[in-house]
Protein backbone atom coordinates (compact mmCIF):
# COMPACT_ATOMS: atom_id res chain seq x y z
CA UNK A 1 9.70 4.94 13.82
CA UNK A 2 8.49 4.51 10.21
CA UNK A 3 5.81 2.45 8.72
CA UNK A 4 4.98 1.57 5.47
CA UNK A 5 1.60 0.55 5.21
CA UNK A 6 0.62 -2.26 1.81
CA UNK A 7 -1.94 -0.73 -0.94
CA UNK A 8 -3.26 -1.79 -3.84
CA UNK A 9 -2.60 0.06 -7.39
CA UNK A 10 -5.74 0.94 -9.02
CA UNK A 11 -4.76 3.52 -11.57
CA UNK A 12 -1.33 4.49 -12.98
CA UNK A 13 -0.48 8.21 -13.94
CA UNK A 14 2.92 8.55 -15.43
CA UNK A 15 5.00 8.79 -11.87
CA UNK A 16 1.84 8.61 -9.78
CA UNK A 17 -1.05 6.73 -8.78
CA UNK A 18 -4.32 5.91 -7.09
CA UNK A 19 -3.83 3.51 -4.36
CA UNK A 20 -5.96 2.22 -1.92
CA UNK A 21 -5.51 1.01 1.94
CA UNK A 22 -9.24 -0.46 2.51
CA UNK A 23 -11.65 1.89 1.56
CA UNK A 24 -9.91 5.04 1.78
CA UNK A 25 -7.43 6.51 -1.75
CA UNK A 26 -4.24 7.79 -1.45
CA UNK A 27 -2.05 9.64 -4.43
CA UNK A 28 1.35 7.71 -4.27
CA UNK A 29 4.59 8.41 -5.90
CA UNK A 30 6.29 6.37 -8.45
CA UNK A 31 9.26 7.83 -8.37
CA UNK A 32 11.13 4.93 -6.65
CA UNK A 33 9.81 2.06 -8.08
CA UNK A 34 9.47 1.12 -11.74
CA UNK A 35 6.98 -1.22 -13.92
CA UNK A 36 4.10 -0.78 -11.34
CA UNK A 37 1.06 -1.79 -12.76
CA UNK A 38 -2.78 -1.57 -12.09
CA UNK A 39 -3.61 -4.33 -9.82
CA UNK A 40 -0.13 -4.53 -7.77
CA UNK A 41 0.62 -3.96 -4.41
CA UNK A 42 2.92 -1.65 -3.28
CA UNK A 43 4.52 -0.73 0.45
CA UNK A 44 3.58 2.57 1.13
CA UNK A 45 5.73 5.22 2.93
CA UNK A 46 5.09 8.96 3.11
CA UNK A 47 3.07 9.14 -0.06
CA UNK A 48 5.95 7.53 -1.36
CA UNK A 49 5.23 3.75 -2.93
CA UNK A 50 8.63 1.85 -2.11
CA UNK A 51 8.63 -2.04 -2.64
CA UNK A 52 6.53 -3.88 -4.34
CA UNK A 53 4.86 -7.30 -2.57
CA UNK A 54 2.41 -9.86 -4.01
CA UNK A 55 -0.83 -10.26 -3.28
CA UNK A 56 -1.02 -13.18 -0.68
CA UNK A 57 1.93 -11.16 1.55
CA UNK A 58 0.09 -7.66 1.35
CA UNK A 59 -3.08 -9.45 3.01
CA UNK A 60 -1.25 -11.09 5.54
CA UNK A 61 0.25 -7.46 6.53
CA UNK A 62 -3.53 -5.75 6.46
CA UNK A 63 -4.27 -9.05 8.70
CA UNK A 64 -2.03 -7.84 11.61
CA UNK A 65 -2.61 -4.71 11.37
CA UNK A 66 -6.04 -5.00 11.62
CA UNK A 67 -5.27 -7.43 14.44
CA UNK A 68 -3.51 -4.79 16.45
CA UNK A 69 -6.00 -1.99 16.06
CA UNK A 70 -8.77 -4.53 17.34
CA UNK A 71 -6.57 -5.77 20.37
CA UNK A 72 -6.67 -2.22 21.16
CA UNK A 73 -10.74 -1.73 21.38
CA UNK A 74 -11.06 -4.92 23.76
């Protein structure tokens, strides 16, 4: 199974750049997508960002999963 996960673009680098999922940075690939911009979110997949989605959709994602991982504590 495969799961791309939303983050939000906080620095561009050429074909790279600094994402973040929470409070934690990942390096993310450009390579797929083009015109990504600081402040965007991005889907991402194996280090590799893949779709962009808008703000209001990348919360509701973080929403479930965050949902999930505290359905699993209780």
């Amino acid at each position: 199974m495969c799961l791309a996960i939303p983050a939000k673009v906080h620095q561009v680098n050429g074909d790279s750049a600094l994402v973040s999922i929470g409070n934690v940075e990942y390096k993310a690939s450009l390579l797929l997508l083009k015109d990504v911009k600081e402040g965007d979110y991005i889907m991402l997949h194996a280090g590799f960002a893949i779709e962009k989605v808008d703000k209001k959709e990348a919360a509701r994602m973080l929403a479930l999963f965050r949902e999930i991982e505290d359905s699993k504590t209780t």
